[in-house]
PDB file of N, CA and C in Angstrom:
ATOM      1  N   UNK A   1      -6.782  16.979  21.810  1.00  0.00           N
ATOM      2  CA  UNK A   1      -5.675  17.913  21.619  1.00  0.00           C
ATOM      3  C   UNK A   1      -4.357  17.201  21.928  1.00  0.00           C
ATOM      4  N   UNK A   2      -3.357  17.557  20.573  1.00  0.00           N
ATOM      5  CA  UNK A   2      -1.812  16.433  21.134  1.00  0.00           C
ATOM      6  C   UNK A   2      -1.182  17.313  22.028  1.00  0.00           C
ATOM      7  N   UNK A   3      -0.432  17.018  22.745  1.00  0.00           N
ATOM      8  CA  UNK A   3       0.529  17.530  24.082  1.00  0.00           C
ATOM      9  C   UNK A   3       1.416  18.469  22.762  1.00  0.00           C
ATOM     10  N   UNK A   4       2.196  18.946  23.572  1.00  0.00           N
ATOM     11  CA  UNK A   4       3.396  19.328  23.001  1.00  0.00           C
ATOM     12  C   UNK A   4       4.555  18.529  22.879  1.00  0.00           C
ATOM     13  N   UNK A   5       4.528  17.830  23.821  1.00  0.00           N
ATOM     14  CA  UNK A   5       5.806  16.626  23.916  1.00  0.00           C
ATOM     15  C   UNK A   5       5.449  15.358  22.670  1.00  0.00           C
ATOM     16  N   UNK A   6       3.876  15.225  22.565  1.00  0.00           N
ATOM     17  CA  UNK A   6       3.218  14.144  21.464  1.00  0.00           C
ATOM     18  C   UNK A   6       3.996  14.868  20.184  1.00  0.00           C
ATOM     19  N   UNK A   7       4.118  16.082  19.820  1.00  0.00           N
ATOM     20  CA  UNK A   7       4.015  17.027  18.840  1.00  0.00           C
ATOM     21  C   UNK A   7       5.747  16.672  18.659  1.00  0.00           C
ATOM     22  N   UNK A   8       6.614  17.073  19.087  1.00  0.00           N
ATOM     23  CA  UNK A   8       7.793  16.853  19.201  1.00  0.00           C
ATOM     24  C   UNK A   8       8.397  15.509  19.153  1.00  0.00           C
ATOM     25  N   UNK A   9       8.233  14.109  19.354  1.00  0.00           N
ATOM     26  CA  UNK A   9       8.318  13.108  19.079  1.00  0.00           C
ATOM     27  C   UNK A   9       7.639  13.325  17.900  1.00  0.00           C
ATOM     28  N   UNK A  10       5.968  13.092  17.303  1.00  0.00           N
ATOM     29  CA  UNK A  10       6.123  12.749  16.233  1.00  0.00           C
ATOM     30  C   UNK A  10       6.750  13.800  14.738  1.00  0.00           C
ATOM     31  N   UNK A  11       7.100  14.795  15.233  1.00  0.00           N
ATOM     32  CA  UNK A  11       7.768  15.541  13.806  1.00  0.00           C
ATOM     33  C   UNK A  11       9.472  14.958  14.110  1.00  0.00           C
ATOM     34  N   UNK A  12       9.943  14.858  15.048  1.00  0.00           N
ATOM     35  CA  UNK A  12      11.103  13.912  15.387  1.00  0.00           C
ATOM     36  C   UNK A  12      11.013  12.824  14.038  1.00  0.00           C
ATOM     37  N   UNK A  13       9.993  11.838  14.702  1.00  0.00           N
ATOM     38  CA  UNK A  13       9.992  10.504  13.936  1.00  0.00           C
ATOM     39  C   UNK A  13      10.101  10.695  12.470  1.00  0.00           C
ATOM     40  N   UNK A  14       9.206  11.456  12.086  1.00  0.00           N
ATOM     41  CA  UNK A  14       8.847  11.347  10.619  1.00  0.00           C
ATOM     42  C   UNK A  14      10.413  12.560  10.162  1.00  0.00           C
ATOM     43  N   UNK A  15      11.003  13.170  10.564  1.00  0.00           N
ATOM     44  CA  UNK A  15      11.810  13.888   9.950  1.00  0.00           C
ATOM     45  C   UNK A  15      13.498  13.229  10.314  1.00  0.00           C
ATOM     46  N   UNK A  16      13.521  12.548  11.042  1.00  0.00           N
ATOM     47  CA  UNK A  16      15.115  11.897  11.309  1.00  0.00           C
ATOM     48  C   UNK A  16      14.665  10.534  11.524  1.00  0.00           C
ATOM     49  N   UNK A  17      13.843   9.734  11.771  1.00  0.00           N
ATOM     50  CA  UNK A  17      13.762   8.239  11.611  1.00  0.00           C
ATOM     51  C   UNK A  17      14.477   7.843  12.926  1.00  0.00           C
ATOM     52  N   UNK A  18      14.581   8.485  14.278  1.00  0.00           N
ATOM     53  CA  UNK A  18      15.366   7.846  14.945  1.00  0.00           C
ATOM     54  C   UNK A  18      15.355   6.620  15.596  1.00  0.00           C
ATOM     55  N   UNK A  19      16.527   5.642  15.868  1.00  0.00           N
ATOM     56  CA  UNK A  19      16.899   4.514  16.908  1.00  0.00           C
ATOM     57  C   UNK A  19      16.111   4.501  18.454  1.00  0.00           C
ATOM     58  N   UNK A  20      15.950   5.862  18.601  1.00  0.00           N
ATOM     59  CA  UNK A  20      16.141   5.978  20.085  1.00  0.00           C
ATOM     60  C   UNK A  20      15.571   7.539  19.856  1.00  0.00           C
ATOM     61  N   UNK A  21      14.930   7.240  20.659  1.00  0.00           N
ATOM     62  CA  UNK A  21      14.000   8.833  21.411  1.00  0.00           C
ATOM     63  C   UNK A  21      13.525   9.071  22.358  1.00  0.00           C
ATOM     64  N   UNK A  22      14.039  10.155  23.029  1.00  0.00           N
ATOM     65  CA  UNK A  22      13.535  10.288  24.269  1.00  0.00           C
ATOM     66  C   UNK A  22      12.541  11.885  24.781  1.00  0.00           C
ATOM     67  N   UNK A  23      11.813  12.324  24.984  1.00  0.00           N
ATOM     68  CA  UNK A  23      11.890  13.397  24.957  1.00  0.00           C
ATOM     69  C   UNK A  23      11.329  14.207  26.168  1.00  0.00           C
ATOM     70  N   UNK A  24      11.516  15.368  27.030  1.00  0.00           N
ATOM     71  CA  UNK A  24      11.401  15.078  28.125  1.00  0.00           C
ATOM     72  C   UNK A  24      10.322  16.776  28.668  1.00  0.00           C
ATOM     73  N   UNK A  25       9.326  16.696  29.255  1.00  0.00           N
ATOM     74  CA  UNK A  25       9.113  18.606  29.779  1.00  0.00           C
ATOM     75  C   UNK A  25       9.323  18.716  30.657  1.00  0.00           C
ATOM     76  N   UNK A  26      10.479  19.689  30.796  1.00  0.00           N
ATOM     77  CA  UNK A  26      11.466  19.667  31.627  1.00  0.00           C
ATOM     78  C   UNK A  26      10.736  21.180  32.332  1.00  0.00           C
ATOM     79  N   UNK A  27       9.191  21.725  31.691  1.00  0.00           N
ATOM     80  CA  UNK A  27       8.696  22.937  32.604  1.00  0.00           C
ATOM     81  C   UNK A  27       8.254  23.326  33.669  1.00  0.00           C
ATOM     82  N   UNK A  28       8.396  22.039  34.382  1.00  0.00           N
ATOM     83  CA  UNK A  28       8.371  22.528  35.849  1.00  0.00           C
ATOM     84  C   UNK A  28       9.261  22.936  36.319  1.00  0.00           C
ATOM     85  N   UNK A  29       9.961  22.659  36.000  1.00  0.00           N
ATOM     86  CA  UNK A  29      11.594  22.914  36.522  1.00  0.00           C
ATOM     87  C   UNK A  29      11.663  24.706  36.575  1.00  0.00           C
ATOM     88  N   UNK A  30      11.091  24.840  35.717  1.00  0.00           N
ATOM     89  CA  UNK A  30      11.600  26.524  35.331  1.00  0.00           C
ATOM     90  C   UNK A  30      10.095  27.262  35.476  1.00  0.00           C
ATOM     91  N   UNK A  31       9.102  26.881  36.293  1.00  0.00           N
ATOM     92  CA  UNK A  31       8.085  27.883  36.839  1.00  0.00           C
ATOM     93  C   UNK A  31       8.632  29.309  37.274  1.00  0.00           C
ATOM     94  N   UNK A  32       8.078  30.611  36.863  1.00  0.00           N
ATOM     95  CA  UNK A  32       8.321  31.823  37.195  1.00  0.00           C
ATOM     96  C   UNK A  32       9.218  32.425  36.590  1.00  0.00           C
ATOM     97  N   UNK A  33      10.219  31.958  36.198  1.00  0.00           N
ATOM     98  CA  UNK A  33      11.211  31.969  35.025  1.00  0.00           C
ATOM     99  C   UNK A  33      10.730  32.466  33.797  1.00  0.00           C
ATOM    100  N   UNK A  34      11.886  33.617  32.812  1.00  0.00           N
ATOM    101  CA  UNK A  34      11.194  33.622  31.836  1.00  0.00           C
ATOM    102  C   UNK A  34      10.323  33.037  30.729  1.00  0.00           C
ATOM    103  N   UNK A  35      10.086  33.357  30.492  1.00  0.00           N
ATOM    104  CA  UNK A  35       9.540  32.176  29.110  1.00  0.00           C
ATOM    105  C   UNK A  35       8.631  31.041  29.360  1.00  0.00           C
ATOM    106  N   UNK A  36       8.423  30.813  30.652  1.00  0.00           N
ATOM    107  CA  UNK A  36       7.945  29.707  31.453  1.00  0.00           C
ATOM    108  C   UNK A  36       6.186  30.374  31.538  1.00  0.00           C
ATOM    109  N   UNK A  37       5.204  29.170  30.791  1.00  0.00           N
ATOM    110  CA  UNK A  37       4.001  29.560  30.586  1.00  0.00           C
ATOM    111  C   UNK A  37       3.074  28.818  31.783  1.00  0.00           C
ATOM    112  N   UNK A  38       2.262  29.393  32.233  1.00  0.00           N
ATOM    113  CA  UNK A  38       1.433  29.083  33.356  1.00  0.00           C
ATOM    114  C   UNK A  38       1.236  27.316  32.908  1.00  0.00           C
ATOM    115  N   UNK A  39       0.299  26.953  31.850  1.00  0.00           N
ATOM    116  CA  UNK A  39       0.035  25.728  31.352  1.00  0.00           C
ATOM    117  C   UNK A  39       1.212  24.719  31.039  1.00  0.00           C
ATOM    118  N   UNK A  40       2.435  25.016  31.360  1.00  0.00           N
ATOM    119  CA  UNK A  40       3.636  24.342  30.969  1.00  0.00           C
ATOM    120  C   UNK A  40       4.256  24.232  29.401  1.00  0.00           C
ATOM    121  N   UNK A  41       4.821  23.208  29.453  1.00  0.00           N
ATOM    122  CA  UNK A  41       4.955  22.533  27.816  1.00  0.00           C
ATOM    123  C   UNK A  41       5.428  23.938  26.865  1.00  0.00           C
ATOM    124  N   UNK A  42       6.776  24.293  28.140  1.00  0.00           N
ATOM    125  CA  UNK A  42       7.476  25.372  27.171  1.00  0.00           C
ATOM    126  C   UNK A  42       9.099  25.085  27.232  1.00  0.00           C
ATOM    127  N   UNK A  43       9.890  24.295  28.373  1.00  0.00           N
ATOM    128  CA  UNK A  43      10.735  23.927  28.153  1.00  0.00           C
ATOM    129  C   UNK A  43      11.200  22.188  28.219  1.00  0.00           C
ATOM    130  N   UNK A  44      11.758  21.873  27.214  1.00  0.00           N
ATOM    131  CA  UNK A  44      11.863  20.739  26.793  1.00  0.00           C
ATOM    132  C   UNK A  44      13.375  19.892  26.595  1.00  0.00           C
ATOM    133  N   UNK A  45      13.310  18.598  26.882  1.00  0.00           N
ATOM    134  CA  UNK A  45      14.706  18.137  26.376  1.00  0.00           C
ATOM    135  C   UNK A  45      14.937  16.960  25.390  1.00  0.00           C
ATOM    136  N   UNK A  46      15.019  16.775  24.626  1.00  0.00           N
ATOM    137  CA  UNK A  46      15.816  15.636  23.692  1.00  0.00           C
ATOM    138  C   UNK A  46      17.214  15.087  23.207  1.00  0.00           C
ATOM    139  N   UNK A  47      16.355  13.616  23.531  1.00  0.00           N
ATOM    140  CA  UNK A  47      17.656  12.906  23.545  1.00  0.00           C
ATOM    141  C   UNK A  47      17.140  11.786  22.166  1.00  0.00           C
ATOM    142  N   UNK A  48      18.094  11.830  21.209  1.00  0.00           N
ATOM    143  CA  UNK A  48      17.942  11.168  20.085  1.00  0.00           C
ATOM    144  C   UNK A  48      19.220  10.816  19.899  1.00  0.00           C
ATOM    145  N   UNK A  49      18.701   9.309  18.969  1.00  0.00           N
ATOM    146  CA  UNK A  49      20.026   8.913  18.348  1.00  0.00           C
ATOM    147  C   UNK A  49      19.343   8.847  17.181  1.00  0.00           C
ATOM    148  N   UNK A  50      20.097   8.627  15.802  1.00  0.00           N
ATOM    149  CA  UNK A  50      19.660   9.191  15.155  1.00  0.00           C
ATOM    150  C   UNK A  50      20.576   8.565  13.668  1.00  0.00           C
ATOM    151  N   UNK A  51      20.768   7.663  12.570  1.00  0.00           N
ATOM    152  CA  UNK A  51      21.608   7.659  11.279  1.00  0.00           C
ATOM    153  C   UNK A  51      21.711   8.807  10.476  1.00  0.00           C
ATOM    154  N   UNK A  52      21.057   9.736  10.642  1.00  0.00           N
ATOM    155  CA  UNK A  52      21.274  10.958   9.856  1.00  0.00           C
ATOM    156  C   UNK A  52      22.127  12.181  10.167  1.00  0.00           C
ATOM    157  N   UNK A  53      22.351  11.590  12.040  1.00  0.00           N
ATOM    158  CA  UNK A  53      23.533  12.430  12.543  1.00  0.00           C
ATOM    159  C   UNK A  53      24.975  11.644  12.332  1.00  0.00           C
ATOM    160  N   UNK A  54      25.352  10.635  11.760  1.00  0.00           N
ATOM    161  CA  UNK A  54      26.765  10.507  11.157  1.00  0.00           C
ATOM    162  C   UNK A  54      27.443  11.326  10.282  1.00  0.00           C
ATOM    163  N   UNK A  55      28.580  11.367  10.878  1.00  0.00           N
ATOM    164  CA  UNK A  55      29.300  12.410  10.182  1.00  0.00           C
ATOM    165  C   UNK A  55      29.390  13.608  10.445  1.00  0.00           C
ATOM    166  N   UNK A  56      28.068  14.374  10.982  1.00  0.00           N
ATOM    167  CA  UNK A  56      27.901  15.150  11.642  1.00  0.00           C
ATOM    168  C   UNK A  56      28.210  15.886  12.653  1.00  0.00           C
ATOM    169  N   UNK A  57      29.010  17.327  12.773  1.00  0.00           N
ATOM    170  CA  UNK A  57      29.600  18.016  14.176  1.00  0.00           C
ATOM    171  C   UNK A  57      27.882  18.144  14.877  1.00  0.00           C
ATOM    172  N   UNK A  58      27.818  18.854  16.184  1.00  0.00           N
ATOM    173  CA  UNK A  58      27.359  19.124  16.975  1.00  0.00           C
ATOM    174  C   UNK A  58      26.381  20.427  16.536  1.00  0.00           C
ATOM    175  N   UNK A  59      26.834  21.037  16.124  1.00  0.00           N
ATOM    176  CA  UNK A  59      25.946  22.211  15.472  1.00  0.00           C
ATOM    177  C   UNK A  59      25.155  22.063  13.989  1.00  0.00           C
ATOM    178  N   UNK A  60      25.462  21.169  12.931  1.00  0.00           N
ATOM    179  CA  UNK A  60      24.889  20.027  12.269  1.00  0.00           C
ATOM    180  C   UNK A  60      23.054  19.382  12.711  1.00  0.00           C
ATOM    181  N   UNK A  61      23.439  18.952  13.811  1.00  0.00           N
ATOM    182  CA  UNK A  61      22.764  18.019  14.138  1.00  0.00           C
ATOM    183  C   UNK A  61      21.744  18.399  14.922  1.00  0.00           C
ATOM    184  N   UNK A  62      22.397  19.560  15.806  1.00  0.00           N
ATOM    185  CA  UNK A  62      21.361  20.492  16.155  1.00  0.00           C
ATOM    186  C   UNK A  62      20.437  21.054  15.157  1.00  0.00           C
ATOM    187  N   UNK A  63      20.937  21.768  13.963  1.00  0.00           N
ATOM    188  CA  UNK A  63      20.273  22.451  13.390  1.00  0.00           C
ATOM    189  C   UNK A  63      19.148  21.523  12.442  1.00  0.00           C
ATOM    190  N   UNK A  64      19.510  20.113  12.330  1.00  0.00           N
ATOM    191  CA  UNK A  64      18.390  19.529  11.848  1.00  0.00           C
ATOM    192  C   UNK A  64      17.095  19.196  12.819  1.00  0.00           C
ATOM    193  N   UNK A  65      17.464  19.120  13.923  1.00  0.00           N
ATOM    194  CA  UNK A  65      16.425  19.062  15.256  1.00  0.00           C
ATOM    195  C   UNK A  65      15.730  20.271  14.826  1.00  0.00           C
ATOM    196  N   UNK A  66      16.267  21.226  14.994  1.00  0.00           N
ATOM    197  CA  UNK A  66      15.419  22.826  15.189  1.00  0.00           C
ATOM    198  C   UNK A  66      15.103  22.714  13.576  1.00  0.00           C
ATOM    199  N   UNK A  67      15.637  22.602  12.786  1.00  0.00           N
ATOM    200  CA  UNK A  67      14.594  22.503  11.444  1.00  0.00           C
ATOM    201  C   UNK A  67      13.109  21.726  11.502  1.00  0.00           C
ATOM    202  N   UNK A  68      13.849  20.544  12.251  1.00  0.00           N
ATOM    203  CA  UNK A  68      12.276  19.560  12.302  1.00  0.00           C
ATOM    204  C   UNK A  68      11.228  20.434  13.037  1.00  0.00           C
ATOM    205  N   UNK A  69      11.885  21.101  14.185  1.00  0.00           N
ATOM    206  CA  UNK A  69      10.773  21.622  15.084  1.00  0.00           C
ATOM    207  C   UNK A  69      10.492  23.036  14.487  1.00  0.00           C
ATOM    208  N   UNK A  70      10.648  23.714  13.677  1.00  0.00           N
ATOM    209  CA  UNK A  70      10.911  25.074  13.463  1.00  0.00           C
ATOM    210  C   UNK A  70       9.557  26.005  14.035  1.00  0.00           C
ATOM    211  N   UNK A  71       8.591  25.544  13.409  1.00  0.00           N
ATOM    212  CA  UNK A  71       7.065  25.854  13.763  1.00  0.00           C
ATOM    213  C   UNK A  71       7.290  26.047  15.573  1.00  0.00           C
ATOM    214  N   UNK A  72       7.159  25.091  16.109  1.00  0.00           N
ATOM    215  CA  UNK A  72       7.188  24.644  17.535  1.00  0.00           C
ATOM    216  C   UNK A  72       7.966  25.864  18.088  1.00  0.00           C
ATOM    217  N   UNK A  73       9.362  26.280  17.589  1.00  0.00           N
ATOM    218  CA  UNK A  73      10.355  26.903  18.154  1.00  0.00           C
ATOM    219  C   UNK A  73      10.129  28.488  17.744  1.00  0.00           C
ATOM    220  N   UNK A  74       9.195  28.948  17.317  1.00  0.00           N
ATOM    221  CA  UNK A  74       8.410  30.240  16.999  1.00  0.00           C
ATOM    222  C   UNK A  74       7.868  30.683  18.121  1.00  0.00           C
ATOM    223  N   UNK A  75       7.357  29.773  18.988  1.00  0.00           N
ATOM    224  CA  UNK A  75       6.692  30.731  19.767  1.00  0.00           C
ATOM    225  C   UNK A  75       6.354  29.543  21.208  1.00  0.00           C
ATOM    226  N   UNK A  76       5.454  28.420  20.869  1.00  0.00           N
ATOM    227  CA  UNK A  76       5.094  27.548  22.400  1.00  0.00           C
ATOM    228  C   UNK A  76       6.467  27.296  22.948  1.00  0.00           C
ATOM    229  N   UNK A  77       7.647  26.608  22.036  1.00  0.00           N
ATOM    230  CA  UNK A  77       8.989  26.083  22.844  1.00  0.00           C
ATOM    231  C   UNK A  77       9.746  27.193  23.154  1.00  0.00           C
ATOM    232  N   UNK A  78      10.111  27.696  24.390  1.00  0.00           N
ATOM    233  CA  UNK A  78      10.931  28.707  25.344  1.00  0.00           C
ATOM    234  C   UNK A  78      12.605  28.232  24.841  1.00  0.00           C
ATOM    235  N   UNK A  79      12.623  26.514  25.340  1.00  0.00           N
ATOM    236  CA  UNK A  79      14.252  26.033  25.567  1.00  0.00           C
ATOM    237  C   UNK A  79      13.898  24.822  24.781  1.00  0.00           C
ATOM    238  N   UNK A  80      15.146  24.302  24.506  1.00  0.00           N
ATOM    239  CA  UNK A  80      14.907  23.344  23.987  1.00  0.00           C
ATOM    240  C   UNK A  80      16.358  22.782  24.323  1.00  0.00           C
ATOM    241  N   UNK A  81      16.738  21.718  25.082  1.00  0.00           N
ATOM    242  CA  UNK A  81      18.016  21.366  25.699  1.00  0.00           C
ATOM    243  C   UNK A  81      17.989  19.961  24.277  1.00  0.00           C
ATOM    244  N   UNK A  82      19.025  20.045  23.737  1.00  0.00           N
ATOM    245  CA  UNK A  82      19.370  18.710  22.387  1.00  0.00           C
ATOM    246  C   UNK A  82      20.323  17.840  22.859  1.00  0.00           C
ATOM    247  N   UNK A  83      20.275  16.598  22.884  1.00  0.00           N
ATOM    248  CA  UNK A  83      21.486  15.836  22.654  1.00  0.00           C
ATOM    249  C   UNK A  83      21.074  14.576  21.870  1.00  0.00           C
ATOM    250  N   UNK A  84      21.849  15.110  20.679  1.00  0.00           N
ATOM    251  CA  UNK A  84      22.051  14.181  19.368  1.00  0.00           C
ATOM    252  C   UNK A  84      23.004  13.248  19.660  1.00  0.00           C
ATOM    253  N   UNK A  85      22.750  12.141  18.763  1.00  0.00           N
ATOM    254  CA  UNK A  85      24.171  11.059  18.584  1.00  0.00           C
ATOM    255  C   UNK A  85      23.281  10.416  17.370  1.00  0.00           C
ATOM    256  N   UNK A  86      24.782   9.791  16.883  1.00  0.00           N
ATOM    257  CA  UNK A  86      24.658   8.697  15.870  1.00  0.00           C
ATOM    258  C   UNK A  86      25.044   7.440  16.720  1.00  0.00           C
ATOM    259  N   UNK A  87      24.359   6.321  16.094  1.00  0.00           N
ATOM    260  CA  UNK A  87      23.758   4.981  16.764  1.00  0.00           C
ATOM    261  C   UNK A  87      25.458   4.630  16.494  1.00  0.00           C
ATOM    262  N   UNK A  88      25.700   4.165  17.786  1.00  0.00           N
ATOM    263  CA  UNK A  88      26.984   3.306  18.071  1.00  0.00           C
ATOM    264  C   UNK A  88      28.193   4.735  19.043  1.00  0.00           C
ATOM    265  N   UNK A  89      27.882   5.438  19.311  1.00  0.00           N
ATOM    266  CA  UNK A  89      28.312   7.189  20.093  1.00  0.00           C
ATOM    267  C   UNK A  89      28.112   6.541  21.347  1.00  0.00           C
TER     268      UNK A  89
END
């Protein structure tokens, strides 16, 4: 069975090609908290750089993240903390 974090890197990879990826489960942090699932692997953070975010504002770049993940962001991902850049930012 892939993690959720495995799951998120690779639809990352194959949908923005990034430089740089990082991606992080940030669900311990937020035990008892809404949205926060006994088994974890509900809140998350990414850090990508990325050639497909040039040119690109901030809400752009987001919305291609959450496109890649869209499935994911239905229902297992609670949060999802983004920080995009284009390579040389």
């Amino acid at each position: 069975m892939t993690s959720m974090q495995d799951r998120i890197e690779a639809k990352l990879r194959d949908s923005l090609s990034p430089q740089a990826l990082a991606v992080t489960d940030d669900s311990h942090l937020h035990a008892g908290h809404a949205g926060a699932r006994p088994g974890g692997e509900s809140h998350f953070t990414v850090e990508i750089v990325s050639s497909r975010f040039a040119g690109l504002n901030r809400v752009a770049r987001h919305r291609l993240v959450n496109d890649a993940l869209a499935e994911e962001l239905t229902g297992p991902i609670h949060a999802l903390v983004i920080r995009a850049k284009a390579p040389g930012e």
